[in-house]
Protein backbone atom coordinates (compact mmCIF):
# COMPACT_ATOMS: atom_id res chain seq x y z
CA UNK A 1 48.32 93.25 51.46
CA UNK A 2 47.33 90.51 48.49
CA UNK A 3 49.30 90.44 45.13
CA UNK A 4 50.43 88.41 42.78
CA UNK A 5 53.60 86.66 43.64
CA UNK A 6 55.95 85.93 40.36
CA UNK A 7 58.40 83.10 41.77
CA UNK A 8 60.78 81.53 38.72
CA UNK A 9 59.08 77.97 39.75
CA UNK A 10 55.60 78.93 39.02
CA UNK A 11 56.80 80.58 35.98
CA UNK A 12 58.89 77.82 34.95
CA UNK A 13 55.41 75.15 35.29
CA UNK A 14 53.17 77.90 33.98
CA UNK A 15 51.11 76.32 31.00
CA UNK A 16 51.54 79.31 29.12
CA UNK A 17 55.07 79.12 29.05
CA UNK A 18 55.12 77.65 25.75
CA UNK A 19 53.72 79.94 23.63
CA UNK A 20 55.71 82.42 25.12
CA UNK A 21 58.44 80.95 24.21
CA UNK A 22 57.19 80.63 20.78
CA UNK A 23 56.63 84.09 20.94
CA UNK A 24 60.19 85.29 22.15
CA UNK A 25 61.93 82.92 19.56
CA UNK A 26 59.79 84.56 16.60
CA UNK A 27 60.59 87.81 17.86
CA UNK A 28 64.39 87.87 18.93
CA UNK A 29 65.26 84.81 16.88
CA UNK A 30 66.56 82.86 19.73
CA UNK A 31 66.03 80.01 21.61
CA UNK A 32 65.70 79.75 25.32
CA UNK A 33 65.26 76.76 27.91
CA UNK A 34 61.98 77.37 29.79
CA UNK A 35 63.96 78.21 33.04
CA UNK A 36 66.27 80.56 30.86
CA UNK A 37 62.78 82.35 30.16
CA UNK A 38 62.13 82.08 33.47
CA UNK A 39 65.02 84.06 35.09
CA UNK A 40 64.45 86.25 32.37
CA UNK A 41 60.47 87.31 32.71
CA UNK A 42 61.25 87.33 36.74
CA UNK A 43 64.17 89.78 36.17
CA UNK A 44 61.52 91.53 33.61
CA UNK A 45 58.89 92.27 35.82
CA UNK A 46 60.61 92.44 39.14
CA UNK A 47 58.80 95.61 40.80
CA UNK A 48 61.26 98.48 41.34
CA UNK A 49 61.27 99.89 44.83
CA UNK A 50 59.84 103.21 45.30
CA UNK A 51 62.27 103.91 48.16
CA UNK A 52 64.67 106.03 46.53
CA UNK A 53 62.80 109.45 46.49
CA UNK A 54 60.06 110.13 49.06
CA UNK A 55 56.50 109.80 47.82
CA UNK A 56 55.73 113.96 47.52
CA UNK A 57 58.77 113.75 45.12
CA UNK A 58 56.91 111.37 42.49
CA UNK A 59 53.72 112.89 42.83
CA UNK A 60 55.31 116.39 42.53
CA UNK A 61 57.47 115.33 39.44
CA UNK A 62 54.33 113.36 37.73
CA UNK A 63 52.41 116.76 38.32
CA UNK A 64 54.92 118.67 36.99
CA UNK A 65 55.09 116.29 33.46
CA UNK A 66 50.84 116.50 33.28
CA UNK A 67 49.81 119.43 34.76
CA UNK A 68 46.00 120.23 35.40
């Protein structure tokens, strides 16, 4: 299966990395080191695993919230 892989090195060399940076120190008011932003948008948007409750159990649960 294809994805996108989010490694802290590509992060860390991404081009856009600046103006996110820009953006977090306008925001929170602080000031980070690009691989301080780094760890921290790979800790972000890690992907949670799915593992702890069988599959039925989150489609059962999302029904339940939004039924038909």
């Amino acid at each position: 299966m294809g994805g996108v892989v989010l490694d802290e090195s590509s992060v860390v060399e991404s081009p856009v990395l600046p103006y996110v940076r820009m953006v977090v120190s306008l925001i929170e008011g602080i000031q980070m080191s690009p691989n301080q932003l780094g760890n921290w948008l790979c800790q972000a948007l890690r992907q949670h695993s799915m593992a702890r409750r069988r599959r039925l159990d989150y489609v059962l649960a999302f029904l339940n919230q939004h039924p038909p």
